[in-house]
C-alpha atoms as a PDB file:
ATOM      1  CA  UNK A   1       0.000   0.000   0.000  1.00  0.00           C
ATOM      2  CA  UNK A   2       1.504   3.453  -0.963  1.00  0.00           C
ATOM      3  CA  UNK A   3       0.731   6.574   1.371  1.00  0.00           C
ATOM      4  CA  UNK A   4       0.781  10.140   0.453  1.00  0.00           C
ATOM      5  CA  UNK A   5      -0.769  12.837   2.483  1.00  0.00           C
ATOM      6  CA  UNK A   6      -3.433  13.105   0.297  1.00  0.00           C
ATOM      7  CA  UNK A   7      -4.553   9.698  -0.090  1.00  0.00           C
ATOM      8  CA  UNK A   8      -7.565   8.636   2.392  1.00  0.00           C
ATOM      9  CA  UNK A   9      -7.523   5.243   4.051  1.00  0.00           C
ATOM     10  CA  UNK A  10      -9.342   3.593   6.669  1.00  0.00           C
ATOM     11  CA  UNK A  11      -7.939   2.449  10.351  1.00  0.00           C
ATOM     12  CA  UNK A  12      -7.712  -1.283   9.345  1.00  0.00           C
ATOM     13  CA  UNK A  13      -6.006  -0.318   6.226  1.00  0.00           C
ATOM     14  CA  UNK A  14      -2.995   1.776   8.283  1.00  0.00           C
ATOM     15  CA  UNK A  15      -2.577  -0.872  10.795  1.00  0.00           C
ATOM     16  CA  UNK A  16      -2.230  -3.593   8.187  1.00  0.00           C
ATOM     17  CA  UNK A  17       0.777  -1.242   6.855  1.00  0.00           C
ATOM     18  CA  UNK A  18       2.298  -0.213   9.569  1.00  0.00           C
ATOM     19  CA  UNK A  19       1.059   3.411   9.889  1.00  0.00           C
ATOM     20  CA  UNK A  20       0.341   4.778  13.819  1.00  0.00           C
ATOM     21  CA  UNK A  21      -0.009   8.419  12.765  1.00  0.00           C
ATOM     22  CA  UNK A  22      -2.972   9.568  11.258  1.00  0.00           C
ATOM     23  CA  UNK A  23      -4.888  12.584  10.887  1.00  0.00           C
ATOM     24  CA  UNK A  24      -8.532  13.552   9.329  1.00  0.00           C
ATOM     25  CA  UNK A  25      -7.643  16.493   6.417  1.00  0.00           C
ATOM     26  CA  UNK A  26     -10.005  18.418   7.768  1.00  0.00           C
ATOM     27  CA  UNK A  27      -8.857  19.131  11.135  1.00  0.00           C
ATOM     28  CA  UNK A  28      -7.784  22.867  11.108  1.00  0.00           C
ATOM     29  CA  UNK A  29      -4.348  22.400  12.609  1.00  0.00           C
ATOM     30  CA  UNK A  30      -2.050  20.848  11.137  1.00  0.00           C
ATOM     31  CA  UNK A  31      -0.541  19.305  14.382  1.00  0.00           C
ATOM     32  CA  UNK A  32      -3.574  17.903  15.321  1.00  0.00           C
ATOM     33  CA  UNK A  33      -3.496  13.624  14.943  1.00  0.00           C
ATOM     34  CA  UNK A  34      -4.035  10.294  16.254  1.00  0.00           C
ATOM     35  CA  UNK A  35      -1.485   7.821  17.160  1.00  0.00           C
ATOM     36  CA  UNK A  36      -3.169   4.128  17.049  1.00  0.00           C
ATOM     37  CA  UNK A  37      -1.988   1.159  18.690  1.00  0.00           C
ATOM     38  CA  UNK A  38      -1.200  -1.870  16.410  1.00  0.00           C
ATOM     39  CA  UNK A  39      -1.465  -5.287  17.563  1.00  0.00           C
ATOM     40  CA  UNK A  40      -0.569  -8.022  15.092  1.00  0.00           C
ATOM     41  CA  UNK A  41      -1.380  -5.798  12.119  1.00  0.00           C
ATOM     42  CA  UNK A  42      -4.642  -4.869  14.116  1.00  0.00           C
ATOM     43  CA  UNK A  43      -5.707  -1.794  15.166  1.00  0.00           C
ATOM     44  CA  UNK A  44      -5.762  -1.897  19.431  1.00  0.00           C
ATOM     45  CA  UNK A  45      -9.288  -0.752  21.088  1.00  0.00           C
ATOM     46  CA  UNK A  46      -7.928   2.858  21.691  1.00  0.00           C
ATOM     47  CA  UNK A  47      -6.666   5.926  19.910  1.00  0.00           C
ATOM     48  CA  UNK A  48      -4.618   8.684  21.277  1.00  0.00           C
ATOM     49  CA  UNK A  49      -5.784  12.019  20.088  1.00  0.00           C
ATOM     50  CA  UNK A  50      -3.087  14.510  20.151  1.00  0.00           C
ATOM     51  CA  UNK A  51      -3.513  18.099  19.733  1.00  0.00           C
ATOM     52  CA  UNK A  52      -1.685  21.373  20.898  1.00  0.00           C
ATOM     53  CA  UNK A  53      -4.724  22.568  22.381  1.00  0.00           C
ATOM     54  CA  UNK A  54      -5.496  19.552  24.725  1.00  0.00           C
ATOM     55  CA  UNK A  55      -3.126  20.428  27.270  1.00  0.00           C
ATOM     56  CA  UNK A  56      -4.743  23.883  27.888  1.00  0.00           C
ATOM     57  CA  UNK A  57      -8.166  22.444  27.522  1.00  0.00           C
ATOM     58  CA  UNK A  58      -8.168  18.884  29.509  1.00  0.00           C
ATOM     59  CA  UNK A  59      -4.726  19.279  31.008  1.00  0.00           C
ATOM     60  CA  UNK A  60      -3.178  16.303  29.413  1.00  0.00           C
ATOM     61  CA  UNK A  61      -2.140  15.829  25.877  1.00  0.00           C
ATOM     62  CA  UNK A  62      -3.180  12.603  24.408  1.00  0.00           C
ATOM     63  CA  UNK A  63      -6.014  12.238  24.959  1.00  0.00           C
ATOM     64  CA  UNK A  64      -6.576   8.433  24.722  1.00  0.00           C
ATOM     65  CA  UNK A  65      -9.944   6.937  23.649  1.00  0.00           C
ATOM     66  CA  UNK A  66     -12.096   3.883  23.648  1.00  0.00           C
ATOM     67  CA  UNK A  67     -12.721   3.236  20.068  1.00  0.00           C
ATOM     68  CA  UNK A  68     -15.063   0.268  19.900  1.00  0.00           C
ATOM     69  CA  UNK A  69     -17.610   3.221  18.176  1.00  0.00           C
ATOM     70  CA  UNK A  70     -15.148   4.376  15.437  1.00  0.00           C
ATOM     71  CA  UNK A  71     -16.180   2.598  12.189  1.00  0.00           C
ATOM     72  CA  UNK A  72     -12.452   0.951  11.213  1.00  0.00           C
ATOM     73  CA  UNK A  73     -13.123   0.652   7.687  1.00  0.00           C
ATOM     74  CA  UNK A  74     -13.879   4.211   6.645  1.00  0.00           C
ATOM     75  CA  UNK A  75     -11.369   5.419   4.198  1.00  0.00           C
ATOM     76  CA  UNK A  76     -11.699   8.934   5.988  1.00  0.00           C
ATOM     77  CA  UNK A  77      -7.655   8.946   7.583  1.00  0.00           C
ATOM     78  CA  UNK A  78      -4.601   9.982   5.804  1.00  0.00           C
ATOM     79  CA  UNK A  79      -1.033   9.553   6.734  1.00  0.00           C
ATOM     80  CA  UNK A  80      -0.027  12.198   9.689  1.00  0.00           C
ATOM     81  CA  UNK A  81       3.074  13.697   8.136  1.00  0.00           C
ATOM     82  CA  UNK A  82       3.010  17.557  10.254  1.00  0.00           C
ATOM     83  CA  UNK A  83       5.124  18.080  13.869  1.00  0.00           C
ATOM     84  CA  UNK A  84       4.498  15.578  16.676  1.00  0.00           C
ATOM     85  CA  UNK A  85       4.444  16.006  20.270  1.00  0.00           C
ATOM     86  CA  UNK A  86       8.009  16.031  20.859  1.00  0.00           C
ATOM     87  CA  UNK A  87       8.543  18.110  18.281  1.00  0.00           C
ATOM     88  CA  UNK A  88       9.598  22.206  18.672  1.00  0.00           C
ATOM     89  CA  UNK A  89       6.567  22.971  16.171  1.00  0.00           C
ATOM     90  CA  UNK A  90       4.284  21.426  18.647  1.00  0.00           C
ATOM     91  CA  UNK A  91       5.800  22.497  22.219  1.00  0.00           C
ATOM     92  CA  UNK A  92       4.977  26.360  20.490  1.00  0.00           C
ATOM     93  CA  UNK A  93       1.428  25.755  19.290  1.00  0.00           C
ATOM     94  CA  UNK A  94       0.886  24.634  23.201  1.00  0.00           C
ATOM     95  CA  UNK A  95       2.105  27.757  24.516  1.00  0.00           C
ATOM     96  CA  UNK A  96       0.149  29.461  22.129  1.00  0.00           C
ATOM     97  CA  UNK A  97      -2.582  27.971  24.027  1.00  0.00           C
ATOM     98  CA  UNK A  98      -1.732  28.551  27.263  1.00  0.00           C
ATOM     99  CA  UNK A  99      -3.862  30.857  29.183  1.00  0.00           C
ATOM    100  CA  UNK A 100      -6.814  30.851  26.893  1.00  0.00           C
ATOM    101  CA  UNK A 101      -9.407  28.715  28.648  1.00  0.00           C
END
């Protein structure tokens, strides 16, 4: 399976291939993105949302989820290829945040 950041798969789909980061192209920021467990090419009961904005808003950043509702097969995810956590990109968007609530 080839991945671009334009090209829409489903959950299943990125766990078969490997691929923990995704995001949904419409989110507005462009750090914003899950991070799926993978077990045995499977895709584990929870996602881990991450976004700059979590931190300020739920004071934690992931936010990890029970998934059992999320429809696996929807080719509605494409590759997260943007800043992650750890990343300077991302520790700035947080303090961007900070205070705002």
């Amino acid at each position: 399976m080839t991945t671009g950041t334009n090209e829409l798969m489903s959950i299943s789909d990125a766990a078969k291939a490997g691929i923990a980061l995704l995001r949904d192209p419409k989110w507005a920021h462009p750090c914003a993105h899950l991070k799926i467990d993978i077990l045995d090419g499977l895709p584990g009961p929870w996602v881990h949302l991450y976004d700059p904005y979590n931190l300020e808003c739920s004071g934690r950043d992931p936010v990890d989820m029970l998934c059992i509702q999320m429809d696996y097969d929807a080719k509605e995810w494409a590759q997260h290829t943007g800043p992650t956590s750890d990343s300077v990109e991302y520790r700035a968007a947080q303090a961007a945040y900070a205070g705002l609530r």
